[in-house]
N, C-alpha and C. Protein backbone atom coordinates (compact mmCIF):
# COMPACT_ATOMS: atom_id res chain seq x y z
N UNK A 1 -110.55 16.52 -170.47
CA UNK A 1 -110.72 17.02 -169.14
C UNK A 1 -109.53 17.89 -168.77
N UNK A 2 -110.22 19.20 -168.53
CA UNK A 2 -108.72 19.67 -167.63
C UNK A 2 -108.08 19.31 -166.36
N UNK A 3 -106.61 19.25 -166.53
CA UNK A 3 -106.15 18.25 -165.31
C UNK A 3 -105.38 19.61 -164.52
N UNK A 4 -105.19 19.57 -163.19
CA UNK A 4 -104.71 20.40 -162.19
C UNK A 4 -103.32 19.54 -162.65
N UNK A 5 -102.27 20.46 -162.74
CA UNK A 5 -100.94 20.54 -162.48
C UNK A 5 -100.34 21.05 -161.25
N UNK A 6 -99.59 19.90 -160.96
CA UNK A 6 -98.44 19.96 -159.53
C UNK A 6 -97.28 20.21 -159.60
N UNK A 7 -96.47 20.34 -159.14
CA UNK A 7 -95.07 20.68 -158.89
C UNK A 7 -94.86 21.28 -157.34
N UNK A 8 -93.59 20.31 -157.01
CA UNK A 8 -93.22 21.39 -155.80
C UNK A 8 -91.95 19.98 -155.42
N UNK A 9 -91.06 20.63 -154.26
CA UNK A 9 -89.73 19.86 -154.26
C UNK A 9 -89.40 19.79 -152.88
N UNK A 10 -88.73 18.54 -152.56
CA UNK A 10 -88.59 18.72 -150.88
C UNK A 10 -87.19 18.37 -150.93
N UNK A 11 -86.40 18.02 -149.61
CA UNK A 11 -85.10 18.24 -149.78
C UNK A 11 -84.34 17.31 -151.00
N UNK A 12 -85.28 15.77 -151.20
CA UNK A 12 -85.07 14.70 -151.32
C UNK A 12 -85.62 14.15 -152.65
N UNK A 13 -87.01 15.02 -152.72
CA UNK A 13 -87.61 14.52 -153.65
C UNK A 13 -88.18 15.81 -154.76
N UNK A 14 -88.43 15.73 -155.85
CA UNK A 14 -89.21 16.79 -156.78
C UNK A 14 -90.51 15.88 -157.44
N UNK A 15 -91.54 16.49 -156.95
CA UNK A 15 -92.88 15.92 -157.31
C UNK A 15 -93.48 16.72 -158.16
N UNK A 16 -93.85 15.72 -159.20
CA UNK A 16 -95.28 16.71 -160.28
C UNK A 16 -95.70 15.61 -160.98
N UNK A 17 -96.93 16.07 -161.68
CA UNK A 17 -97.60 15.83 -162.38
C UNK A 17 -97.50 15.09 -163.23
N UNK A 18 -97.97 13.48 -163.12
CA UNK A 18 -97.74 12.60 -164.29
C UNK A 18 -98.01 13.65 -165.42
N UNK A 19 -96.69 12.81 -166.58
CA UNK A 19 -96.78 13.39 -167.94
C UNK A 19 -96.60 12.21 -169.20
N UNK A 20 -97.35 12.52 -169.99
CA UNK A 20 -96.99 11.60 -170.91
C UNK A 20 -95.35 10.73 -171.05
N UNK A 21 -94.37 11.17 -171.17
CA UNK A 21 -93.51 10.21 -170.85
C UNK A 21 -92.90 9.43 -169.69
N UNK A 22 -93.75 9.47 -168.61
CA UNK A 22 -94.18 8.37 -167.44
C UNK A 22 -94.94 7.51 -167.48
N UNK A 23 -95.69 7.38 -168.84
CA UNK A 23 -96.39 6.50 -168.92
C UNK A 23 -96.19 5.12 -168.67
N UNK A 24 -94.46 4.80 -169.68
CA UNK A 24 -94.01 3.28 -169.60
C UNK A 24 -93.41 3.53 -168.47
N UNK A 25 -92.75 4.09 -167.86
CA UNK A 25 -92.14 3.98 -166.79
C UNK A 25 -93.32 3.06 -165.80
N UNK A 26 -94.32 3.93 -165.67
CA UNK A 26 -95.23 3.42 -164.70
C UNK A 26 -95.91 2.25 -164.98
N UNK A 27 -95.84 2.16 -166.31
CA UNK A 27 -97.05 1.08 -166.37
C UNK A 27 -95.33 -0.08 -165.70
N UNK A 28 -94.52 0.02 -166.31
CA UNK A 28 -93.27 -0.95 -165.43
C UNK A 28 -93.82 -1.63 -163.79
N UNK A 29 -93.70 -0.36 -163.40
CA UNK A 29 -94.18 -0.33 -161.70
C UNK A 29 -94.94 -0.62 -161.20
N UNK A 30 -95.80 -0.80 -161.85
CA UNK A 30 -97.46 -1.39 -161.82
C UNK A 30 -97.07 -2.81 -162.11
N UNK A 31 -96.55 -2.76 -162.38
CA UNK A 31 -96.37 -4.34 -162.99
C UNK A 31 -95.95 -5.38 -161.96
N UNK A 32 -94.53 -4.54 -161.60
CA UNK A 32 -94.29 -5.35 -160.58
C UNK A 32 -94.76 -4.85 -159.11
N UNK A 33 -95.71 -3.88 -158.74
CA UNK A 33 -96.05 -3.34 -157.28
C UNK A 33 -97.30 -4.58 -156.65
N UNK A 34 -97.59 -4.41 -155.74
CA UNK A 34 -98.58 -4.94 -154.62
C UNK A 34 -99.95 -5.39 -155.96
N UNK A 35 -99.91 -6.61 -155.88
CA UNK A 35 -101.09 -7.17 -156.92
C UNK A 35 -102.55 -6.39 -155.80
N UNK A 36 -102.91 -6.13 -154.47
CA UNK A 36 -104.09 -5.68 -154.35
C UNK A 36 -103.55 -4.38 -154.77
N UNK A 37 -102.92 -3.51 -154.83
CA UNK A 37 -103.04 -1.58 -154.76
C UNK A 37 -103.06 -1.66 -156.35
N UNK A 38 -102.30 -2.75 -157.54
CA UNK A 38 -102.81 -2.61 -158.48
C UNK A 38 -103.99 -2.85 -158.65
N UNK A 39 -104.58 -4.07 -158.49
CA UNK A 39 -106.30 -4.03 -158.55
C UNK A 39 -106.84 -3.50 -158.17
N UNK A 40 -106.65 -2.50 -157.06
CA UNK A 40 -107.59 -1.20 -156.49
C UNK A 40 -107.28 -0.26 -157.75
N UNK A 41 -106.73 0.28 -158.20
CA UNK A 41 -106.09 0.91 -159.29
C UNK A 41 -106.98 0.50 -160.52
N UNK A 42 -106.86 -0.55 -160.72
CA UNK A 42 -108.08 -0.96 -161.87
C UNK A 42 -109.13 -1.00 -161.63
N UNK A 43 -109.74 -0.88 -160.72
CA UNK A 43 -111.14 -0.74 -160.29
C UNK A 43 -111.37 0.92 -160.30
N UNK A 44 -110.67 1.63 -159.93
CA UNK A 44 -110.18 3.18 -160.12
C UNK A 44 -110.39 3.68 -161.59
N UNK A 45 -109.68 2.80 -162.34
CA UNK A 45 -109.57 3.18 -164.17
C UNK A 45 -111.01 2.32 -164.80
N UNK A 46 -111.75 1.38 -164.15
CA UNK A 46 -112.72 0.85 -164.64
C UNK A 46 -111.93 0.04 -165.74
N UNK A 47 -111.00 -0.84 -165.06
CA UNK A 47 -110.74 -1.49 -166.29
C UNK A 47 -109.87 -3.28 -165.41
N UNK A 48 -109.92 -4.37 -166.17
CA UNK A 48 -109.37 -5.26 -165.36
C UNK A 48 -108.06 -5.72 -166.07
N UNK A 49 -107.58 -4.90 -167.03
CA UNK A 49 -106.01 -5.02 -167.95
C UNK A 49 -105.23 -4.14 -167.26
N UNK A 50 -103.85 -4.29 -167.49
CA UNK A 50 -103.17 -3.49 -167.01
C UNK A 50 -102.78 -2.43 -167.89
N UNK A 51 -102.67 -3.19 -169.25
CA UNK A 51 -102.24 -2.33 -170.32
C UNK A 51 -103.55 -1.64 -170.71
N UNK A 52 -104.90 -1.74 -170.42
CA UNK A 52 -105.91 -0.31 -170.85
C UNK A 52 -105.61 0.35 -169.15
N UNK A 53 -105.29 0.57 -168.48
CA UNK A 53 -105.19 1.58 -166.90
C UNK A 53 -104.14 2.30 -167.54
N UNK A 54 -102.58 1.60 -167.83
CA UNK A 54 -102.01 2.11 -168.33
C UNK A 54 -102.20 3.18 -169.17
N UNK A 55 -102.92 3.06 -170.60
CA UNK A 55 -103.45 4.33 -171.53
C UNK A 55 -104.05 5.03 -171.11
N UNK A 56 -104.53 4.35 -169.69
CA UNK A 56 -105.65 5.74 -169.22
C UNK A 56 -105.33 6.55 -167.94
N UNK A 57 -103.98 6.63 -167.69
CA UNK A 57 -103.08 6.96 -166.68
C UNK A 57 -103.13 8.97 -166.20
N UNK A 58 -103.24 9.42 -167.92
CA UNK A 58 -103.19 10.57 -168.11
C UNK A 58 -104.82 11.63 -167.86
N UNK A 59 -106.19 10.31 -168.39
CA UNK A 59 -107.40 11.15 -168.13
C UNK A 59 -107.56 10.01 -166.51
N UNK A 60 -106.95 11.28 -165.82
CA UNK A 60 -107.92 10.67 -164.84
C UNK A 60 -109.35 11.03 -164.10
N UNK A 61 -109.91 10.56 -163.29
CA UNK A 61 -111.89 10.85 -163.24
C UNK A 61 -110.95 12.58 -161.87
N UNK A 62 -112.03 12.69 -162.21
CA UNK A 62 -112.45 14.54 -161.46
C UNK A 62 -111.93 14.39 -159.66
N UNK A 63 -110.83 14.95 -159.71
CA UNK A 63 -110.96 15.02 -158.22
C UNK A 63 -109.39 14.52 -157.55
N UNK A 64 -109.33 13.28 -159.22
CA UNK A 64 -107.96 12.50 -158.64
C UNK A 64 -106.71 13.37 -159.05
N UNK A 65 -105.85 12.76 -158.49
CA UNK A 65 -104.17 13.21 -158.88
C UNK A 65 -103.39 12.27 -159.09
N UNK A 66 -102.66 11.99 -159.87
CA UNK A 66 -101.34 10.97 -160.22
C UNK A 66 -100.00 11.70 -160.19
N UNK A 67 -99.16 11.39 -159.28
CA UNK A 67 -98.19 12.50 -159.03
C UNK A 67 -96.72 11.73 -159.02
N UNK A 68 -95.66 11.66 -159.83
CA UNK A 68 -94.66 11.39 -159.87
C UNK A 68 -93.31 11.80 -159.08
N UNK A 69 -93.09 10.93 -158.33
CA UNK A 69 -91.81 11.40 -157.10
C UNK A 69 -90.28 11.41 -157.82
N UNK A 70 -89.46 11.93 -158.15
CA UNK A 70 -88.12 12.22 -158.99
C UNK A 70 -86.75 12.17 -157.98
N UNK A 71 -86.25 11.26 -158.22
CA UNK A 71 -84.79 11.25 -156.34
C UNK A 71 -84.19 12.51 -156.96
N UNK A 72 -82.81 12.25 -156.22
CA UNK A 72 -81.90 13.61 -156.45
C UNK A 72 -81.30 13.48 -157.69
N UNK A 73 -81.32 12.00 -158.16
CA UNK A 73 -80.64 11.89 -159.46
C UNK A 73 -81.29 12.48 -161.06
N UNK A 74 -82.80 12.63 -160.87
CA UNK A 74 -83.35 12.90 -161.55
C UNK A 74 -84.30 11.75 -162.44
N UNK A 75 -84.20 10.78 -161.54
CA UNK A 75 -85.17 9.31 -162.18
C UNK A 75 -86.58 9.15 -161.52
N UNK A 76 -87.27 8.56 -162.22
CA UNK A 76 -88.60 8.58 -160.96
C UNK A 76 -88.22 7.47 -160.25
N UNK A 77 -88.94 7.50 -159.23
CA UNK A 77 -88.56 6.52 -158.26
C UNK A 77 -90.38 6.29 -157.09
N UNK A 78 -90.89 6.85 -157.73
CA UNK A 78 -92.10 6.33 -157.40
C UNK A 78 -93.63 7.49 -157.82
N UNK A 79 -94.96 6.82 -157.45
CA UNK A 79 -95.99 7.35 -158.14
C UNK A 79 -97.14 7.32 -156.77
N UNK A 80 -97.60 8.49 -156.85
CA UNK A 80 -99.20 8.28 -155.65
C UNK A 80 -100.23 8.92 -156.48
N UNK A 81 -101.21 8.00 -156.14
CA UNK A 81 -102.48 8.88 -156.81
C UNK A 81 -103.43 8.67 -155.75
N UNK A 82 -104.13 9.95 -155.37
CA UNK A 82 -104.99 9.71 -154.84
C UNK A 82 -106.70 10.30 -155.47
N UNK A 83 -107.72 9.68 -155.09
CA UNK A 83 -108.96 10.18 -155.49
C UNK A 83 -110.18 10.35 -154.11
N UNK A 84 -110.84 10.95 -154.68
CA UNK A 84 -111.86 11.30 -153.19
C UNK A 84 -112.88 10.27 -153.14
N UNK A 85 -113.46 9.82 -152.09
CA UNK A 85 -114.27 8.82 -151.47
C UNK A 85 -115.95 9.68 -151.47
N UNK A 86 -115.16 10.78 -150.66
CA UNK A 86 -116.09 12.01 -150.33
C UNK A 86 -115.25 13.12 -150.16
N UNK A 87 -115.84 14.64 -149.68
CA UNK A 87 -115.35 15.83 -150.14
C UNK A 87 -114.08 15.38 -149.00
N UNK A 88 -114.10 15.33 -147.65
CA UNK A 88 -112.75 15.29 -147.22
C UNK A 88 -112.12 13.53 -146.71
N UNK A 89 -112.86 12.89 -147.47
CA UNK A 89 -112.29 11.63 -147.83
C UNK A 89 -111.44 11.13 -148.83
N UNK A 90 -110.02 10.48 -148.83
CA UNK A 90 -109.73 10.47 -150.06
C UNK A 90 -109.07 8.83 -149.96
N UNK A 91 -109.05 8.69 -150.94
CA UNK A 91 -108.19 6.64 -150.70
C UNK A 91 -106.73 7.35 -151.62
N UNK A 92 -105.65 6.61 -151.31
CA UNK A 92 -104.48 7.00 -152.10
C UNK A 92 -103.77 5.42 -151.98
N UNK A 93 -102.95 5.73 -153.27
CA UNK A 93 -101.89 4.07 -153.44
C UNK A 93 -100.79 4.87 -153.58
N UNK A 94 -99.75 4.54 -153.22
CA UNK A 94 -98.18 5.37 -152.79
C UNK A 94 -97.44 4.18 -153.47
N UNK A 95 -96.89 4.04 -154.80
CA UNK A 95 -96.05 3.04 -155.01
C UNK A 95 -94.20 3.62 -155.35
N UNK A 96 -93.84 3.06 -154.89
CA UNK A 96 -91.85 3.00 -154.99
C UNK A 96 -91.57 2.47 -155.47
N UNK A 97 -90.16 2.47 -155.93
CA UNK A 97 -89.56 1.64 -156.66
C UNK A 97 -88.83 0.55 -155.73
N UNK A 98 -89.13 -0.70 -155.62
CA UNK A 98 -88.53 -1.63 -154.60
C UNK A 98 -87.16 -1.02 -153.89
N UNK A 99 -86.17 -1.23 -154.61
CA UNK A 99 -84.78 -0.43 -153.85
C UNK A 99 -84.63 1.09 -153.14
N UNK A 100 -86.39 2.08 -153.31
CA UNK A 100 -86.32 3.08 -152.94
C UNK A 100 -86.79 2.68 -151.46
N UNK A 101 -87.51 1.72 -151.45
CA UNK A 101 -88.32 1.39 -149.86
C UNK A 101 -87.54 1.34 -149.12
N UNK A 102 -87.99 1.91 -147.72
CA UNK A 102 -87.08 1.46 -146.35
C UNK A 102 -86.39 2.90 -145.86
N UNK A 103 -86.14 3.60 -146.92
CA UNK A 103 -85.23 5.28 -146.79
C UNK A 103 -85.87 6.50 -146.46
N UNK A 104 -87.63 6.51 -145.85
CA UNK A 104 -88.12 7.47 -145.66
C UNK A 104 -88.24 7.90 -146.65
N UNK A 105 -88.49 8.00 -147.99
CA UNK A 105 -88.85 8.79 -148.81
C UNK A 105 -89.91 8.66 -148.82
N UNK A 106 -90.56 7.32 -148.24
CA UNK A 106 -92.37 6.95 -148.68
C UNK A 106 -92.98 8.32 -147.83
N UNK A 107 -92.70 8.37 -146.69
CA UNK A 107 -93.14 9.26 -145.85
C UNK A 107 -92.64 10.52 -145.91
N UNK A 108 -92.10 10.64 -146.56
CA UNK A 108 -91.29 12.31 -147.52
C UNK A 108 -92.49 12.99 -148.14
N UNK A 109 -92.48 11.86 -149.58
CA UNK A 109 -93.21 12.06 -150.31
C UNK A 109 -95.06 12.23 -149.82
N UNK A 110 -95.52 11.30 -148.86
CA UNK A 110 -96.70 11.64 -148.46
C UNK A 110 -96.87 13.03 -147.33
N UNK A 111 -95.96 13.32 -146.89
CA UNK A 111 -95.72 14.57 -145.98
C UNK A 111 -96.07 15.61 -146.75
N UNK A 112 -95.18 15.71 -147.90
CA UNK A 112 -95.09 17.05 -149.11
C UNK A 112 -96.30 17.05 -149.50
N UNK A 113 -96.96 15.45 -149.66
CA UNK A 113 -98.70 15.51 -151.01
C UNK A 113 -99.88 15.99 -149.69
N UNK A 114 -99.30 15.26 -148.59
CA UNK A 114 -100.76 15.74 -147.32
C UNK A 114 -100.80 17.24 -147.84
N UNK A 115 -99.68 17.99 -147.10
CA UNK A 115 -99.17 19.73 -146.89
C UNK A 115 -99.81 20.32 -148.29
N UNK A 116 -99.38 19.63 -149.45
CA UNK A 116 -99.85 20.19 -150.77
C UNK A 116 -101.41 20.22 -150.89
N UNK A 117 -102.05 18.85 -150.55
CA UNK A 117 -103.51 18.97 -150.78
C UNK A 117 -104.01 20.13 -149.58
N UNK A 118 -103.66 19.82 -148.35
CA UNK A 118 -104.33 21.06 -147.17
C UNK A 118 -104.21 21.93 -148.22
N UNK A 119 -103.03 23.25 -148.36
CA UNK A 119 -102.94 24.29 -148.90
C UNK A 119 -104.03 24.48 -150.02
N UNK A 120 -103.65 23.19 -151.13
CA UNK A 120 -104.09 23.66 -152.23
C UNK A 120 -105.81 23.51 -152.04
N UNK A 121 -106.44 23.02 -151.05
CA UNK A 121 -108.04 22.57 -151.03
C UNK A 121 -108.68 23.47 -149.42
N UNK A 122 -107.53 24.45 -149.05
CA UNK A 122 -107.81 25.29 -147.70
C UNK A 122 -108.58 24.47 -146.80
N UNK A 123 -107.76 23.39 -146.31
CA UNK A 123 -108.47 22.46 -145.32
C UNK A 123 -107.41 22.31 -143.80
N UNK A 124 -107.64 21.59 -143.19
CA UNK A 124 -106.47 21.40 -142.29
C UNK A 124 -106.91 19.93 -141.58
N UNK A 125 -108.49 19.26 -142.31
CA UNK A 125 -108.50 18.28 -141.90
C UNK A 125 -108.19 16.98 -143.19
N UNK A 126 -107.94 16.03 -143.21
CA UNK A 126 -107.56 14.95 -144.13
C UNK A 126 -107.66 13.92 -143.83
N UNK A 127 -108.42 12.91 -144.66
CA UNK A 127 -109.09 11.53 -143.72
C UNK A 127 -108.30 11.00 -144.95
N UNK A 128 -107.36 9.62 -145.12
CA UNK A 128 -107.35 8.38 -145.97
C UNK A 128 -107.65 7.04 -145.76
N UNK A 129 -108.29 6.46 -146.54
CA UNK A 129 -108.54 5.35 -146.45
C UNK A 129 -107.48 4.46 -146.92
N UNK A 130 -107.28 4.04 -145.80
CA UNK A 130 -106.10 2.77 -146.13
C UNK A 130 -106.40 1.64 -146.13
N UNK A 131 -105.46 1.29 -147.17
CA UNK A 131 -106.04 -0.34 -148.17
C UNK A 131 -106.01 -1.26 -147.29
N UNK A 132 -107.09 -2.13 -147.70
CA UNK A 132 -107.12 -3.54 -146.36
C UNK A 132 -105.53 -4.40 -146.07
N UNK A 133 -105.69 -4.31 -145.01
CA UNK A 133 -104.63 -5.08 -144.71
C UNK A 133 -103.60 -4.59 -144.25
N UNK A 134 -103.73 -3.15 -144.98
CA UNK A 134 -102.13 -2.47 -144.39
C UNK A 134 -101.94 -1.88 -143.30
N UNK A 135 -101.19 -1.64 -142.27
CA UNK A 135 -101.74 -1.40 -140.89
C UNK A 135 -101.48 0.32 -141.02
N UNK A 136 -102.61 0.89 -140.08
CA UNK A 136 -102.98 2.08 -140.16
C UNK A 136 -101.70 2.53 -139.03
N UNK A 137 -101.52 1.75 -138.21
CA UNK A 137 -100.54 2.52 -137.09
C UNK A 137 -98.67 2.39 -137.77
N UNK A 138 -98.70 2.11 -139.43
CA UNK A 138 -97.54 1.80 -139.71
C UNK A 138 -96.93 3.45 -139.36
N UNK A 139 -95.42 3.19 -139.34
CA UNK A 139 -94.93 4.63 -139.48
C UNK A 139 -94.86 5.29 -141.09
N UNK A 140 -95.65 4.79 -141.71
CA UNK A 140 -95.54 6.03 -143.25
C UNK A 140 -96.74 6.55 -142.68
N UNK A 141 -97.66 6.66 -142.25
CA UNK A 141 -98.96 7.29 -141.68
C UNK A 141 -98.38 8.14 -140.51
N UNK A 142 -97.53 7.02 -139.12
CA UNK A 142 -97.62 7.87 -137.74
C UNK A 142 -96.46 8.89 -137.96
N UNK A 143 -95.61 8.61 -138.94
CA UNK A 143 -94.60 9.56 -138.83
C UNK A 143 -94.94 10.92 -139.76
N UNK A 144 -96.22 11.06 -140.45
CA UNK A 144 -96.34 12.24 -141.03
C UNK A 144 -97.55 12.72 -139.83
N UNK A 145 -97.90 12.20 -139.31
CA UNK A 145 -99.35 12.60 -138.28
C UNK A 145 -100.21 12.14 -138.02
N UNK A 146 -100.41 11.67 -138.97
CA UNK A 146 -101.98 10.65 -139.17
C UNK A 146 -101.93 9.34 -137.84
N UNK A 147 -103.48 9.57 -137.67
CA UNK A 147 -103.55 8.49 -136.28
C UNK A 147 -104.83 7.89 -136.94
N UNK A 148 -105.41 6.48 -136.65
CA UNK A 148 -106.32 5.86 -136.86
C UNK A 148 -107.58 6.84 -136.38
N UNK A 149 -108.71 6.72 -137.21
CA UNK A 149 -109.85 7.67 -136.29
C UNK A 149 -111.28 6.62 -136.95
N UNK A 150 -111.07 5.40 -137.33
CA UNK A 150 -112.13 4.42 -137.56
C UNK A 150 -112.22 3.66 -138.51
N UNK A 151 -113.37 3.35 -139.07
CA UNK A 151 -113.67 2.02 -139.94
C UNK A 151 -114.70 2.72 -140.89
N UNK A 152 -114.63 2.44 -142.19
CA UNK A 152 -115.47 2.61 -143.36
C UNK A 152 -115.54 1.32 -143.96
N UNK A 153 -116.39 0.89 -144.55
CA UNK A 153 -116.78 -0.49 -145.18
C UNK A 153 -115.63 -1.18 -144.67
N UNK A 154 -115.25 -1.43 -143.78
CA UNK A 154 -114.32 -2.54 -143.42
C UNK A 154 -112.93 -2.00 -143.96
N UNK A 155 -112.23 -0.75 -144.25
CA UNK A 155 -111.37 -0.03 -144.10
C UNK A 155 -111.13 0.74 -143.29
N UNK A 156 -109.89 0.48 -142.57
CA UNK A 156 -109.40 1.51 -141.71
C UNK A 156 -109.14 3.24 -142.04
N UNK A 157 -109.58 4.01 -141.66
CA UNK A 157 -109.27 5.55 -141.86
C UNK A 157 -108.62 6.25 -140.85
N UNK A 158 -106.97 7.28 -141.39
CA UNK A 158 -106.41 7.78 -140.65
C UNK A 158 -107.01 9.17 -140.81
N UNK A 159 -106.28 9.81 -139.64
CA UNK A 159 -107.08 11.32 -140.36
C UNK A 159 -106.09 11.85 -140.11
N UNK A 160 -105.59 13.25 -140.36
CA UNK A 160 -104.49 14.39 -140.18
C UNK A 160 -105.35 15.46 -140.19
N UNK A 161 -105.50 15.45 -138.34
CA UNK A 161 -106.63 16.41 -137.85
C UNK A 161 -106.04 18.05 -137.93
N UNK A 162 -105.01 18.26 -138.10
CA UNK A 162 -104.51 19.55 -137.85
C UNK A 162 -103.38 19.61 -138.93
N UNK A 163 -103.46 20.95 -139.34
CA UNK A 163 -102.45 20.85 -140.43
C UNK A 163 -101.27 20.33 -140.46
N UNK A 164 -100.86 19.74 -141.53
CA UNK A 164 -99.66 19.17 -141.84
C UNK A 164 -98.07 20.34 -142.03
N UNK A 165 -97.30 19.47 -140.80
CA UNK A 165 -96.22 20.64 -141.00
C UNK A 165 -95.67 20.23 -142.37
N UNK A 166 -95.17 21.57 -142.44
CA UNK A 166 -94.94 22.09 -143.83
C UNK A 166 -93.61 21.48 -143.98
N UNK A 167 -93.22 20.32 -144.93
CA UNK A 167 -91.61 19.58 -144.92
C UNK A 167 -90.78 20.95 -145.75
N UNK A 168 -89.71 20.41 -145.15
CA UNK A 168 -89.13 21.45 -145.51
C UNK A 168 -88.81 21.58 -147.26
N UNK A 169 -88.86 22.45 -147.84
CA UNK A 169 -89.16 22.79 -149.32
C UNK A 169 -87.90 23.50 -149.85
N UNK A 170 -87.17 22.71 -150.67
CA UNK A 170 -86.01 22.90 -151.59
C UNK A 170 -86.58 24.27 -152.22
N UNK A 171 -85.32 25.16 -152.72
CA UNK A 171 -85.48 26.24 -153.47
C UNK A 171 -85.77 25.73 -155.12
């Protein structure tokens, strides 16, 4: 399958395109992240191992993205993938590296991927479905824009009705 390649950099962070040597890194992170956003994740890869999601990290199904967040040091420090529900529906899992949480980067990094998908899909509207349980009015949602706008199968959906300002973008 041909896969869309990403790249792009914000003050804080440089994001692109899972690559083959993120593989172990991630499957690491997976390991130890949120036992439901991994099992949503395997239900995603059609698989209930961690180590077959893992191998299958690189083909992902039509539509999705797996995108690797890089600090200033040059390490990853976290992974989002998101896939579509419907054309402007999408579900996404945002995972960090424990010691990265708490520093605004979560909401860095989803600021830069909102702004990236608008541009790159000429939209200005963006609905996610956020995973049960997690509260839709948290600030990694209110602080990039996103406001609650309802319920899908018993998931909450934010939307980012108007384009996403553009974070500011490293040379």
């Amino acid at each position: 399958m041909r896969r869309t390649h990403v790249f792009f950099s914000t003050p804080n962070l440089l994001i692109r395109s899972c690559a083959e040597e993120d593989i172990g890194w991630l499957g690491a992170l997976l390991s130890h992240a949120d036992p439901d956003a991994t099992q949503r994740l395997m239900t995603l890869f059609e698989t209930q191992n961690l180590q077959t999601m893992s191998d299958r990290l690189l083909d992902l199904p039509a539509g999705a993205y797996l995108l690797v967040a890089l600090g200033q040091g040059g390490d990853p420090i976290g992974a989002l993938f998101s896939w579509p529900c419907t054309a402007s529906r999408f579900q996404i899992e945002m995972i960090l590296e424990p010691e990265q949480r708490g520093r605004g980067l979560g909401s860095e990094f989803l600021r830069a991927w909102s702004h990236q998908f608008q541009q790159h899909h000429g939209t200005t509207s963006l609905q996610i479905v956020v995973p049960q349980g997690f509260p839709c009015e948290s600030s990694l949602f209110t602080s990039v824009g996103f406001v609650c706008c309802g319920e899908v199968d018993g998931h909450k959906v934010v939307e980012l009705a108007a384009a996403c300002p553009s974070p500011a973008m490293a040379d």
